[in-house]
PDB file of N, CA and C in Angstrom:
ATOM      1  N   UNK A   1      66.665 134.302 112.767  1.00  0.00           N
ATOM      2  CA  UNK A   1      66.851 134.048 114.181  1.00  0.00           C
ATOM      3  C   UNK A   1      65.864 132.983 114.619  1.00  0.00           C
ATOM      4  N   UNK A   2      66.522 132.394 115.573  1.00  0.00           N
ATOM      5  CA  UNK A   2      65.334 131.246 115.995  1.00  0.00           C
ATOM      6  C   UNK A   2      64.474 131.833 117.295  1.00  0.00           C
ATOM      7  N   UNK A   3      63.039 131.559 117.379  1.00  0.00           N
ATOM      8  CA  UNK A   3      62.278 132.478 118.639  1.00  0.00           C
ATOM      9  C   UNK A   3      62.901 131.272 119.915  1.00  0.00           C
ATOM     10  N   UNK A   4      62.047 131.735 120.425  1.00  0.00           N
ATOM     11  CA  UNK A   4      62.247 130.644 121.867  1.00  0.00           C
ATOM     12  C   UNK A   4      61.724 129.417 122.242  1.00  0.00           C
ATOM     13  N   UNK A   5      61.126 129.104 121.101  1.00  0.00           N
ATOM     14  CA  UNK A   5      60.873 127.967 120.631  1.00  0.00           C
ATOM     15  C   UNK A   5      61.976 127.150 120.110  1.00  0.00           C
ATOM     16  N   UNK A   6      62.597 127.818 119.971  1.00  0.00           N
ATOM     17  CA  UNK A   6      63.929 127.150 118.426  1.00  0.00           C
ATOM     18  C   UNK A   6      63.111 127.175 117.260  1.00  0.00           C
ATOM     19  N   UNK A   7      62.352 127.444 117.030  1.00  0.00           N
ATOM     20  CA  UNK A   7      61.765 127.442 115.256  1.00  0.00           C
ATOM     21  C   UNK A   7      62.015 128.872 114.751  1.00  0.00           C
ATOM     22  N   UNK A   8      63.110 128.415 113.547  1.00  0.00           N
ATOM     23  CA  UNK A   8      63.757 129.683 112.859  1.00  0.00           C
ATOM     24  C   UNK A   8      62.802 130.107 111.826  1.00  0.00           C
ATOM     25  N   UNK A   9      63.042 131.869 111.545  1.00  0.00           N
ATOM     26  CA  UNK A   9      62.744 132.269 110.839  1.00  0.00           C
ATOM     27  C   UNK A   9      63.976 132.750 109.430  1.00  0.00           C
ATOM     28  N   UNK A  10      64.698 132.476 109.826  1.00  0.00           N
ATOM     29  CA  UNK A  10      65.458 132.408 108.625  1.00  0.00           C
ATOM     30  C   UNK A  10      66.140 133.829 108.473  1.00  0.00           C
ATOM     31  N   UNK A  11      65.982 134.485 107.036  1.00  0.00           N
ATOM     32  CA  UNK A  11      66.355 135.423 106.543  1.00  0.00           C
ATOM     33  C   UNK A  11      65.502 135.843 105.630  1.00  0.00           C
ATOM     34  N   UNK A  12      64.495 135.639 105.687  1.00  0.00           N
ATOM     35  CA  UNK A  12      63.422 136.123 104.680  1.00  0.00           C
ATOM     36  C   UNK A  12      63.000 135.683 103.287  1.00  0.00           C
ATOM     37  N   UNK A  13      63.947 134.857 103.122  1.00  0.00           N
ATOM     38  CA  UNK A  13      64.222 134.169 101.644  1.00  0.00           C
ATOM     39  C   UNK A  13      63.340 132.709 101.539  1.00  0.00           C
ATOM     40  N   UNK A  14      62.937 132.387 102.929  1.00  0.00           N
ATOM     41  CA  UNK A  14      62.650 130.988 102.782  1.00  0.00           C
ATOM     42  C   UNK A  14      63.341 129.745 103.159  1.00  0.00           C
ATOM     43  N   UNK A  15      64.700 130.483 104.088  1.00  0.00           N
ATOM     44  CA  UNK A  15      65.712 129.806 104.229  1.00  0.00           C
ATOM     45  C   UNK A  15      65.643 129.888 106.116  1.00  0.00           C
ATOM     46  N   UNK A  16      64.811 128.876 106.194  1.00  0.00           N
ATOM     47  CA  UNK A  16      63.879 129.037 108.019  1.00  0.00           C
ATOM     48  C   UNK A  16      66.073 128.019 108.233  1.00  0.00           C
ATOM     49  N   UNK A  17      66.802 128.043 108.102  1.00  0.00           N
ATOM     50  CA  UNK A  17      67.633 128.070 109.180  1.00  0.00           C
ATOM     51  C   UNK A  17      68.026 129.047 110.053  1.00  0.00           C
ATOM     52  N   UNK A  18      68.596 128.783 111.130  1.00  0.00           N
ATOM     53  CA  UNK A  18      68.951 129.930 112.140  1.00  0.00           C
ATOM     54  C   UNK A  18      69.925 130.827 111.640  1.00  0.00           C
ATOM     55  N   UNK A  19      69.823 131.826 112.154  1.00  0.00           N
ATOM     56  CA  UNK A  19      70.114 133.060 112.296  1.00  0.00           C
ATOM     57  C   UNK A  19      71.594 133.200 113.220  1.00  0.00           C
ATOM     58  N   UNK A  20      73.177 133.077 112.041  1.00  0.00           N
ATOM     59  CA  UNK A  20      74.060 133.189 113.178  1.00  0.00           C
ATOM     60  C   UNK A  20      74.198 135.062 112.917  1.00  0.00           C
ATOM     61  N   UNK A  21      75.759 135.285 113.799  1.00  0.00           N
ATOM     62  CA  UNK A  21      75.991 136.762 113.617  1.00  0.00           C
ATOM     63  C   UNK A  21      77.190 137.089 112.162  1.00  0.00           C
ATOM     64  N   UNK A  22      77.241 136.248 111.463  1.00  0.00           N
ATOM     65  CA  UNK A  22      78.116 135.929 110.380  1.00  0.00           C
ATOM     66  C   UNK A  22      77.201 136.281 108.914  1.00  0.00           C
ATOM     67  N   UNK A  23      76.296 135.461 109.507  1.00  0.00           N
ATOM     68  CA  UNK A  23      74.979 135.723 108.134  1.00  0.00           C
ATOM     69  C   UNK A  23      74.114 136.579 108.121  1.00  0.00           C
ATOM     70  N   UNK A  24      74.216 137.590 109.397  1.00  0.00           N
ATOM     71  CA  UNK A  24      73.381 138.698 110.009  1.00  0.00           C
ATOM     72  C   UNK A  24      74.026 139.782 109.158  1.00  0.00           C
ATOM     73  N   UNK A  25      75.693 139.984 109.919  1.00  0.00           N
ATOM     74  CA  UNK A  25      76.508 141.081 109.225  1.00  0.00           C
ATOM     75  C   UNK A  25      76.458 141.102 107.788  1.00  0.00           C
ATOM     76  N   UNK A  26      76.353 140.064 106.970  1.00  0.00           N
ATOM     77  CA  UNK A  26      76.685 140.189 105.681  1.00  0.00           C
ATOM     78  C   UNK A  26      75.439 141.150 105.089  1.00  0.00           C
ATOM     79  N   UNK A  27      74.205 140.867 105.606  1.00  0.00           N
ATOM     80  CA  UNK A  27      72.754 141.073 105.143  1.00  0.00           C
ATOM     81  C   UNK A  27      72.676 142.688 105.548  1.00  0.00           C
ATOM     82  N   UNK A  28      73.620 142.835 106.250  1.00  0.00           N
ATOM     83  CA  UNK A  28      73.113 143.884 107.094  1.00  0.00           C
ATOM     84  C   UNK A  28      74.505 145.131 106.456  1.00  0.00           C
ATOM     85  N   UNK A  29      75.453 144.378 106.041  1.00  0.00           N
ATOM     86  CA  UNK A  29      76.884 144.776 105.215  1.00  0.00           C
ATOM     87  C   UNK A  29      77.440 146.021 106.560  1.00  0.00           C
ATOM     88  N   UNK A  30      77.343 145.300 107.428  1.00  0.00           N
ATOM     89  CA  UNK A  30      78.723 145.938 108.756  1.00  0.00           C
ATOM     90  C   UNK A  30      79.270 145.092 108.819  1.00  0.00           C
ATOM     91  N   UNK A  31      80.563 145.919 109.252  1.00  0.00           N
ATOM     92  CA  UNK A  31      82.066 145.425 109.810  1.00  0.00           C
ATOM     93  C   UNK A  31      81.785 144.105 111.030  1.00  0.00           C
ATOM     94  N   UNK A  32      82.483 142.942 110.724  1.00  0.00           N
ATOM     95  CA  UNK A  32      82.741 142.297 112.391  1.00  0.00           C
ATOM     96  C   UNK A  32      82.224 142.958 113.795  1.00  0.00           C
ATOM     97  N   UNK A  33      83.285 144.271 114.004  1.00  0.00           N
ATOM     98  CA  UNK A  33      83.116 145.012 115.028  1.00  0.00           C
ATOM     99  C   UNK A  33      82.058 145.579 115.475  1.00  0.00           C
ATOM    100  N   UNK A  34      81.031 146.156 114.557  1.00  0.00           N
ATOM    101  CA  UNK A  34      80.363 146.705 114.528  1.00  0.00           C
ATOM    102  C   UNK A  34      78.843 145.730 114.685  1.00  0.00           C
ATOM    103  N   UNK A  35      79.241 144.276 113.794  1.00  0.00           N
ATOM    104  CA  UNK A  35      78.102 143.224 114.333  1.00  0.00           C
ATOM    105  C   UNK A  35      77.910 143.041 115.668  1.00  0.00           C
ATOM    106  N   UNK A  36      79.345 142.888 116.456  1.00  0.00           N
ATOM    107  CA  UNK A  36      79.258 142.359 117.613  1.00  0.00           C
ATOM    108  C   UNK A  36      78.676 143.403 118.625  1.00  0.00           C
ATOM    109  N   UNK A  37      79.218 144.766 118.277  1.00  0.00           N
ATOM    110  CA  UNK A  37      78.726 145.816 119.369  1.00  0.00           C
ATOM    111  C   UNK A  37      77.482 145.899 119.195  1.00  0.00           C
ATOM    112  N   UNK A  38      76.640 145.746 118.473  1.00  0.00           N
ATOM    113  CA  UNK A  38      75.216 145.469 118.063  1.00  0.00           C
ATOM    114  C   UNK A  38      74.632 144.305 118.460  1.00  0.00           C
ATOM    115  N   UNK A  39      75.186 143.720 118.720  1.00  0.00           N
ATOM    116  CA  UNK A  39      74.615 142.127 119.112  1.00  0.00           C
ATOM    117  C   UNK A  39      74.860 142.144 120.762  1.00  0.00           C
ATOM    118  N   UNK A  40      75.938 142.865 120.610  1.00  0.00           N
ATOM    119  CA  UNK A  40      76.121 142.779 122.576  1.00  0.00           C
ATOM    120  C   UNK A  40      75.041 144.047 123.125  1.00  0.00           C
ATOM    121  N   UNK A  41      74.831 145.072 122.347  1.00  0.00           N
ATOM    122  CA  UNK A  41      73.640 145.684 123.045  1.00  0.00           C
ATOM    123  C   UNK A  41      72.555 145.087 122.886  1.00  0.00           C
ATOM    124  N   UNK A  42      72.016 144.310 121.902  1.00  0.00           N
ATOM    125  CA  UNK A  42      70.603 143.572 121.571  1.00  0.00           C
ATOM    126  C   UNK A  42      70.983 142.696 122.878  1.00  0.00           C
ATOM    127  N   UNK A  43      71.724 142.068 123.475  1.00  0.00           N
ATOM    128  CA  UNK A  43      71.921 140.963 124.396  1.00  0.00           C
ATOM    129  C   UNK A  43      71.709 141.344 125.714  1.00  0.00           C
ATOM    130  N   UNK A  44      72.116 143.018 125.981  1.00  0.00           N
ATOM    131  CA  UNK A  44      72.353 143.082 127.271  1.00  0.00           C
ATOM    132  C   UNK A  44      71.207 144.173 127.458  1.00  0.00           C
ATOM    133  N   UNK A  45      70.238 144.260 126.283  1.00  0.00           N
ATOM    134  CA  UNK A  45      69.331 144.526 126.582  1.00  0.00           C
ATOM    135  C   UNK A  45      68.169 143.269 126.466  1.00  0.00           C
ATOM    136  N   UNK A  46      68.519 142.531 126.744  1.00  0.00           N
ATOM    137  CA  UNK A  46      67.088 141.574 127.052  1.00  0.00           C
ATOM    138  C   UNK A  46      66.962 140.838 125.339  1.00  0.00           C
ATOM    139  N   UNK A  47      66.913 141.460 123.961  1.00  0.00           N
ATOM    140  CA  UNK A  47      66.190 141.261 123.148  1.00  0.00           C
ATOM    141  C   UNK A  47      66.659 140.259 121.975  1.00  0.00           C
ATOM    142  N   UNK A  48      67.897 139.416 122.490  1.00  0.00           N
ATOM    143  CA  UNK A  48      68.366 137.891 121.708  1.00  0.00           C
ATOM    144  C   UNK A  48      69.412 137.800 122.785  1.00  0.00           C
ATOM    145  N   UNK A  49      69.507 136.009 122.599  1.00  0.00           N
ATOM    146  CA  UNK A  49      70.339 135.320 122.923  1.00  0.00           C
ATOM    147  C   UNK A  49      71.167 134.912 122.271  1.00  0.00           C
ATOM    148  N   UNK A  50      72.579 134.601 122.702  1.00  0.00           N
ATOM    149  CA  UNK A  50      73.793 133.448 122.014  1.00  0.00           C
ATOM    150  C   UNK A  50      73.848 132.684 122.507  1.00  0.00           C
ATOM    151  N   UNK A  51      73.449 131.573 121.471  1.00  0.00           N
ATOM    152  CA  UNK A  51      73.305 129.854 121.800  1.00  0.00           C
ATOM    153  C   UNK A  51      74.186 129.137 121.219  1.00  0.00           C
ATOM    154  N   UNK A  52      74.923 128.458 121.746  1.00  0.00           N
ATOM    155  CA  UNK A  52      75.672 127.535 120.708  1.00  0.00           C
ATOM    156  C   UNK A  52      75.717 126.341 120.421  1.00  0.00           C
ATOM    157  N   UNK A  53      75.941 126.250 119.046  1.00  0.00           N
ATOM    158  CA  UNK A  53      74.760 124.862 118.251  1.00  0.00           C
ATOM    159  C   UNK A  53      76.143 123.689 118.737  1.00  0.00           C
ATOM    160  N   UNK A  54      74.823 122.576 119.066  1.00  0.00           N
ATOM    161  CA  UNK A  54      75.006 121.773 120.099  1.00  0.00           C
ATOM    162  C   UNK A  54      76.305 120.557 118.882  1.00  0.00           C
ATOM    163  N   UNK A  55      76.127 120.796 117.881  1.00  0.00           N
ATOM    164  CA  UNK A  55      76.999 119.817 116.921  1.00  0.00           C
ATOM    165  C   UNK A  55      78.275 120.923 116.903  1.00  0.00           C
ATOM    166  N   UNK A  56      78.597 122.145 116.837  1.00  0.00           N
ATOM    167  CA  UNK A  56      79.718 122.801 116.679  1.00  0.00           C
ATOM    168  C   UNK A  56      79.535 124.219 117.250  1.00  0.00           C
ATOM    169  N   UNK A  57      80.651 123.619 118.905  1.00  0.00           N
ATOM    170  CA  UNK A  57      80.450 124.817 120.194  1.00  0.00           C
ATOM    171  C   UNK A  57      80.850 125.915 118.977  1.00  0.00           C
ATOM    172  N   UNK A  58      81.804 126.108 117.851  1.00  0.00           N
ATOM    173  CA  UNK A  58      82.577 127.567 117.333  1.00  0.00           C
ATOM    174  C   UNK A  58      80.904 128.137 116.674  1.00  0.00           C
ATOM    175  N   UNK A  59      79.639 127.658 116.311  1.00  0.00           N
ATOM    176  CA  UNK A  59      78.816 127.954 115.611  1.00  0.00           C
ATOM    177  C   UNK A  59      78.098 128.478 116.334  1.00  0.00           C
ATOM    178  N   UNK A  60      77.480 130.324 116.777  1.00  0.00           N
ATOM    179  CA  UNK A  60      76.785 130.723 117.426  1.00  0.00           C
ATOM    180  C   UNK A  60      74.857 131.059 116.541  1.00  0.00           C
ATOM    181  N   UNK A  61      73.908 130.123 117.379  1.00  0.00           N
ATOM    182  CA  UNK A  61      72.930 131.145 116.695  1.00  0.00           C
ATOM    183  C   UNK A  61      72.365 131.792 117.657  1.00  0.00           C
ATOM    184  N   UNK A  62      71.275 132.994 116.838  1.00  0.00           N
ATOM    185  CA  UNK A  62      71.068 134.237 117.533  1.00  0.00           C
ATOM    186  C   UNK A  62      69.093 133.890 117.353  1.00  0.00           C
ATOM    187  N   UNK A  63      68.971 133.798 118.754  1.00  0.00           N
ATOM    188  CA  UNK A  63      67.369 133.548 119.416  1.00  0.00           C
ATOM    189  C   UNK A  63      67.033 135.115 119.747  1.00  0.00           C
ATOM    190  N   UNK A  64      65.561 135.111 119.453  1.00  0.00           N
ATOM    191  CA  UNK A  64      64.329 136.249 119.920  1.00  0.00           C
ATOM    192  C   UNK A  64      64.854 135.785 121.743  1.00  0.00           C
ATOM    193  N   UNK A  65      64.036 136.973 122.247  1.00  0.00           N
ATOM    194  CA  UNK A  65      63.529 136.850 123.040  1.00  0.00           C
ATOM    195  C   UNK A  65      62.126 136.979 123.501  1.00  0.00           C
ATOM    196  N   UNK A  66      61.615 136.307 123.756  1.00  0.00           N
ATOM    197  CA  UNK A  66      60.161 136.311 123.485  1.00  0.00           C
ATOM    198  C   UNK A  66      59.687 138.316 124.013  1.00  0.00           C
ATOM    199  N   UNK A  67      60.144 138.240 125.302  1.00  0.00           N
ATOM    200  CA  UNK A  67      59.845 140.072 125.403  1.00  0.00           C
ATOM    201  C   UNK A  67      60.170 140.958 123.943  1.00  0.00           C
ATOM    202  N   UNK A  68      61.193 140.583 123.604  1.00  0.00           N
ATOM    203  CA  UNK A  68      61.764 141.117 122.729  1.00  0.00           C
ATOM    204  C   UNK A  68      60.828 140.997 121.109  1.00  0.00           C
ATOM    205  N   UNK A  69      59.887 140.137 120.937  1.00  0.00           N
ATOM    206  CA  UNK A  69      58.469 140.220 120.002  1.00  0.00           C
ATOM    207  C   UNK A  69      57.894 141.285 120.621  1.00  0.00           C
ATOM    208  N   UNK A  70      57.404 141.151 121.601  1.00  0.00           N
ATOM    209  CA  UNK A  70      56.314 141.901 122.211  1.00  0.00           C
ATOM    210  C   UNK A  70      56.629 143.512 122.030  1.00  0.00           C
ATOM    211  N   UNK A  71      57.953 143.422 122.401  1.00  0.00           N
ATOM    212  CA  UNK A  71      58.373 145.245 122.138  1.00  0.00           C
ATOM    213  C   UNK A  71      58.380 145.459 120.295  1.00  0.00           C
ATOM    214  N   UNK A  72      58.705 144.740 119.707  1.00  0.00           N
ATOM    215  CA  UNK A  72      58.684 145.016 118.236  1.00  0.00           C
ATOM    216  C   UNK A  72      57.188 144.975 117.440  1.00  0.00           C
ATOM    217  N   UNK A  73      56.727 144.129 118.323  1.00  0.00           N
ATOM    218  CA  UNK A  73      55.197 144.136 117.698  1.00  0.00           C
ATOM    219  C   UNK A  73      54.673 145.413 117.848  1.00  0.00           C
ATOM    220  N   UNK A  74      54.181 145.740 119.239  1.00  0.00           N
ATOM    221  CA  UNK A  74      54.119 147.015 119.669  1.00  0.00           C
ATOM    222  C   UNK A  74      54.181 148.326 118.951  1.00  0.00           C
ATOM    223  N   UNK A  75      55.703 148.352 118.686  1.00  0.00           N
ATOM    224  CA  UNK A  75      56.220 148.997 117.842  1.00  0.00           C
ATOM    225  C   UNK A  75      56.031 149.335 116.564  1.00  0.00           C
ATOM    226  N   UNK A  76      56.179 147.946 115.842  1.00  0.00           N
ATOM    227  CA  UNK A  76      56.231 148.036 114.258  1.00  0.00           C
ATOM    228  C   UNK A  76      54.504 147.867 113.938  1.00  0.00           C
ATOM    229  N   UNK A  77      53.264 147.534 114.471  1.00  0.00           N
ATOM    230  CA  UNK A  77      52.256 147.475 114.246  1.00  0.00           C
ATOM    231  C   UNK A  77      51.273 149.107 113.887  1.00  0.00           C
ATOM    232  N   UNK A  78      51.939 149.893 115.322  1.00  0.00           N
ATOM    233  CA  UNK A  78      50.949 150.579 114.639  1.00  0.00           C
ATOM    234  C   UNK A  78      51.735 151.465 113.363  1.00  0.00           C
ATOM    235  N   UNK A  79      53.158 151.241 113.134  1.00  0.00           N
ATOM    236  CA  UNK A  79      53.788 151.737 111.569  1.00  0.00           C
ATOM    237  C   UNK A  79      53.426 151.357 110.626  1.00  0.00           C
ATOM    238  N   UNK A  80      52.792 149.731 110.765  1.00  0.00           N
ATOM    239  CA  UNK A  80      52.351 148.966 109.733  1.00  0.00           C
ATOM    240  C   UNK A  80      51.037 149.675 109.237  1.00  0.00           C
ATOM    241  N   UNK A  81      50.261 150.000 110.159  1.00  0.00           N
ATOM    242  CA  UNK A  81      48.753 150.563 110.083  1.00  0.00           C
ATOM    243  C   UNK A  81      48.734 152.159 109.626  1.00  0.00           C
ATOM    244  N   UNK A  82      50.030 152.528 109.509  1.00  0.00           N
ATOM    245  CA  UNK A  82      50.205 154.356 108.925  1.00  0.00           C
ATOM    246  C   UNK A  82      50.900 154.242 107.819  1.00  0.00           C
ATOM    247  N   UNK A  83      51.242 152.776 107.368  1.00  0.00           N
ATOM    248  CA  UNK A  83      51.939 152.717 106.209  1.00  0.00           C
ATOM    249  C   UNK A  83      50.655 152.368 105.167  1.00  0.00           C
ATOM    250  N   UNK A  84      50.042 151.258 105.691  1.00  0.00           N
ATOM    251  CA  UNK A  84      48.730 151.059 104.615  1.00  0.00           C
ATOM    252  C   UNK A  84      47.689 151.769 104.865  1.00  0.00           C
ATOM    253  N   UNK A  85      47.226 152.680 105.749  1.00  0.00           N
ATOM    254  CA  UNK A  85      46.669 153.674 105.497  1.00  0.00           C
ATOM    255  C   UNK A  85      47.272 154.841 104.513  1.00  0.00           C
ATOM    256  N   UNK A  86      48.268 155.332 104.686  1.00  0.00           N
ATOM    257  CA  UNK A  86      48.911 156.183 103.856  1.00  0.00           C
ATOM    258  C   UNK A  86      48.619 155.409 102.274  1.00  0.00           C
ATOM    259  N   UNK A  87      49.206 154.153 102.123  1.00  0.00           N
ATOM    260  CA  UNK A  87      49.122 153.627 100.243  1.00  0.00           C
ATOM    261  C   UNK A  87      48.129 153.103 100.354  1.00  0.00           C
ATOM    262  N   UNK A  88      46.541 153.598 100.791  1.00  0.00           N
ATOM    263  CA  UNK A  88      45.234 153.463 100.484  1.00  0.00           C
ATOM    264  C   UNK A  88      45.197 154.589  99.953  1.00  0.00           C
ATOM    265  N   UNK A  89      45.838 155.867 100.038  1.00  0.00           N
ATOM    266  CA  UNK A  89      45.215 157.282  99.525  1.00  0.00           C
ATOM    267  C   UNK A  89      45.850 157.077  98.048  1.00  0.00           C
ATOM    268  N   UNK A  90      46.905 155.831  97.539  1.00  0.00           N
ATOM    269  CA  UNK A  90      47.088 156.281  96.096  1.00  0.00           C
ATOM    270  C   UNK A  90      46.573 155.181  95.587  1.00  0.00           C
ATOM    271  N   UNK A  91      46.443 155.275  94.112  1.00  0.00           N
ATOM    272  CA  UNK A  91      46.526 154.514  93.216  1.00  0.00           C
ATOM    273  C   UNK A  91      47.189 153.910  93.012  1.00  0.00           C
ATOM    274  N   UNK A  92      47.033 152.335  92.003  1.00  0.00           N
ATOM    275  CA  UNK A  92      47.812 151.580  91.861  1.00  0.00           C
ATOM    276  C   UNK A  92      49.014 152.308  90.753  1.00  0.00           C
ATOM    277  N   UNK A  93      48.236 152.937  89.872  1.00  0.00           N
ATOM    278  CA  UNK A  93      49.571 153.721  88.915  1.00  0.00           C
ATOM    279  C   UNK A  93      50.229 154.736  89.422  1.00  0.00           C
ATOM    280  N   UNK A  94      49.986 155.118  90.634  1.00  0.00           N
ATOM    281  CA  UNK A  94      50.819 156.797  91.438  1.00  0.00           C
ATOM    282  C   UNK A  94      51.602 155.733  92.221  1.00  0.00           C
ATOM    283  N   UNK A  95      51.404 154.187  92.850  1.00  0.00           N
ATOM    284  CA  UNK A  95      52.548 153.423  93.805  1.00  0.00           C
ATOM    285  C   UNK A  95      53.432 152.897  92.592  1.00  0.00           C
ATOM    286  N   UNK A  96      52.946 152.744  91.648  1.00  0.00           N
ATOM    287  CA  UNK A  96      54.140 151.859  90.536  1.00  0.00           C
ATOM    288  C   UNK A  96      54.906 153.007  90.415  1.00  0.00           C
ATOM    289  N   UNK A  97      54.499 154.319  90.278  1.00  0.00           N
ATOM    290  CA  UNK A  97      55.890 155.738  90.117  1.00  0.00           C
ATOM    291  C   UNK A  97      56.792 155.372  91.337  1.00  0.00           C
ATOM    292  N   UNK A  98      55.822 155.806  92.408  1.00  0.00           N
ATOM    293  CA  UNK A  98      56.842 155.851  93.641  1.00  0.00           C
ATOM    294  C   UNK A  98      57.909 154.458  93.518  1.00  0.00           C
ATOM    295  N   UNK A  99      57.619 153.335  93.452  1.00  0.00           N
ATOM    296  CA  UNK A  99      58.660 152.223  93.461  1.00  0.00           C
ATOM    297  C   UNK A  99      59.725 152.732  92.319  1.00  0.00           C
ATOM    298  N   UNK A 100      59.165 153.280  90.689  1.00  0.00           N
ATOM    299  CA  UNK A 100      60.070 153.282  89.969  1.00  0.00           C
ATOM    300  C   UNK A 100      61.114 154.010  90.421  1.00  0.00           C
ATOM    301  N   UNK A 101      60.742 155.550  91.165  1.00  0.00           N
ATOM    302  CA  UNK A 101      61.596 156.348  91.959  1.00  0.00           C
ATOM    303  C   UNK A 101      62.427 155.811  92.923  1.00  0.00           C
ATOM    304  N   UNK A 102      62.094 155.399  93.681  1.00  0.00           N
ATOM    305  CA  UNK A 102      62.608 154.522  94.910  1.00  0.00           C
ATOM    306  C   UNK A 102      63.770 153.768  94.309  1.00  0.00           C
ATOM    307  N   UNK A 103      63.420 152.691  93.596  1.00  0.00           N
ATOM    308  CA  UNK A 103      64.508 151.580  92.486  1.00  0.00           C
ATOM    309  C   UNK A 103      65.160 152.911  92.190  1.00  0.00           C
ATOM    310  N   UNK A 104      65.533 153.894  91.620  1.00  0.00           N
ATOM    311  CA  UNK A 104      66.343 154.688  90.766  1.00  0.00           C
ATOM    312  C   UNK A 104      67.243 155.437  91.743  1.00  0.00           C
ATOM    313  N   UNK A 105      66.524 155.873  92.780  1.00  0.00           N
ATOM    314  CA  UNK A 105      66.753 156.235  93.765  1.00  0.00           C
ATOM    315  C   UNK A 105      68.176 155.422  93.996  1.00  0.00           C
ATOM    316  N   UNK A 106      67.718 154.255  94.709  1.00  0.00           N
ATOM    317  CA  UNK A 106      68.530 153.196  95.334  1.00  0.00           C
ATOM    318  C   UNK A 106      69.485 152.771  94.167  1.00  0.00           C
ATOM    319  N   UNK A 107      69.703 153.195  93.020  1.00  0.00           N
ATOM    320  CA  UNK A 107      70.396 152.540  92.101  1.00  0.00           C
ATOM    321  C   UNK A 107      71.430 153.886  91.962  1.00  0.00           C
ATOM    322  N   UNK A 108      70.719 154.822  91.764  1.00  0.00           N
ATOM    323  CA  UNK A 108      71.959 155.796  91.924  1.00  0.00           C
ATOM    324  C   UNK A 108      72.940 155.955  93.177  1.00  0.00           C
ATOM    325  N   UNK A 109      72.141 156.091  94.355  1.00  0.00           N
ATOM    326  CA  UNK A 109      73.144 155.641  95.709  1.00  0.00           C
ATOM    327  C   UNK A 109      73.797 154.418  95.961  1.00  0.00           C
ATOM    328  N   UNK A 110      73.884 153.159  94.999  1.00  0.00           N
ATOM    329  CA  UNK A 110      74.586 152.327  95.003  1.00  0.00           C
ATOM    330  C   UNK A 110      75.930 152.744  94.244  1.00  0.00           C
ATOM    331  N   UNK A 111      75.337 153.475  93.192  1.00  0.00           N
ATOM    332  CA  UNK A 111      76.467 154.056  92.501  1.00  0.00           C
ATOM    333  C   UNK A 111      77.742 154.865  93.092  1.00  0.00           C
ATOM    334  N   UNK A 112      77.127 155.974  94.013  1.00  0.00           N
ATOM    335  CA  UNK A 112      77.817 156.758  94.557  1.00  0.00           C
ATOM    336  C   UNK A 112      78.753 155.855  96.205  1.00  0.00           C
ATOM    337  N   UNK A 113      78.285 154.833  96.168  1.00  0.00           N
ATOM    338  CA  UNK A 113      79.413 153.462  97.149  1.00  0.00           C
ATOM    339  C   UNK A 113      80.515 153.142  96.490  1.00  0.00           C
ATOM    340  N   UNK A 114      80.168 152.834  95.201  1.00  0.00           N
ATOM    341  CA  UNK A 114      81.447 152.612  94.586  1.00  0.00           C
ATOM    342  C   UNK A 114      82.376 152.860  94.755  1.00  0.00           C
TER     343      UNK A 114
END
């Protein structure tokens, strides 16, 4: 998504282009329908905009709203601070289990999508 600046953050990959609702759903693996009803509550609650890119009106990207940092920071900060407090109490060889679990985890419930 691009902030309100217009400077995108991409998709996490390194790929700082904007953020439409096409490349959102895929990442996110919902239906059309289900992007948009999600995008129209993120909208009509304050926390992104639909802009449309000025070379092709059919191309929508999806902007922060700057309030809309402030509530996530808020938010996700002090989780951040109970998450690395919590993986300070283990070891580096008791977090390499948990990931192996986790991966196996997530590999068997991919299975059961099929």
């Amino acid at each position: 998504m691009l902030d309100g600046d217009g400077n995108g953050d991409g998709d996490g990959s390194g790929n700082a282009e904007p953020m439409t609702p096409g490349r959102l759903r895929k990442q996110l693996n919902l239906t059309s329908g289900a992007m948009t009803a999600c995008l129209d509550r993120l909208e009509k609650a304050g926390h992104i905009r639909r802009v449309r890119a000025a070379d092709d009106r059919r191309v929508v990207h999806l902007h922060y709203a700057e309030a809309a940092k402030e509530v996530a920071r808020d938010y996700f900060q002090p989780l951040a601070r109970g998450t690395d407090a919590a993986r300070a109490r283990f070891t580096p060889e008791e977090l390499h289990v948990v990931v192996r679990f986790l991966a196996e985890m997530n590999r068997e419930l991919t299975l059961l999508r099929k």
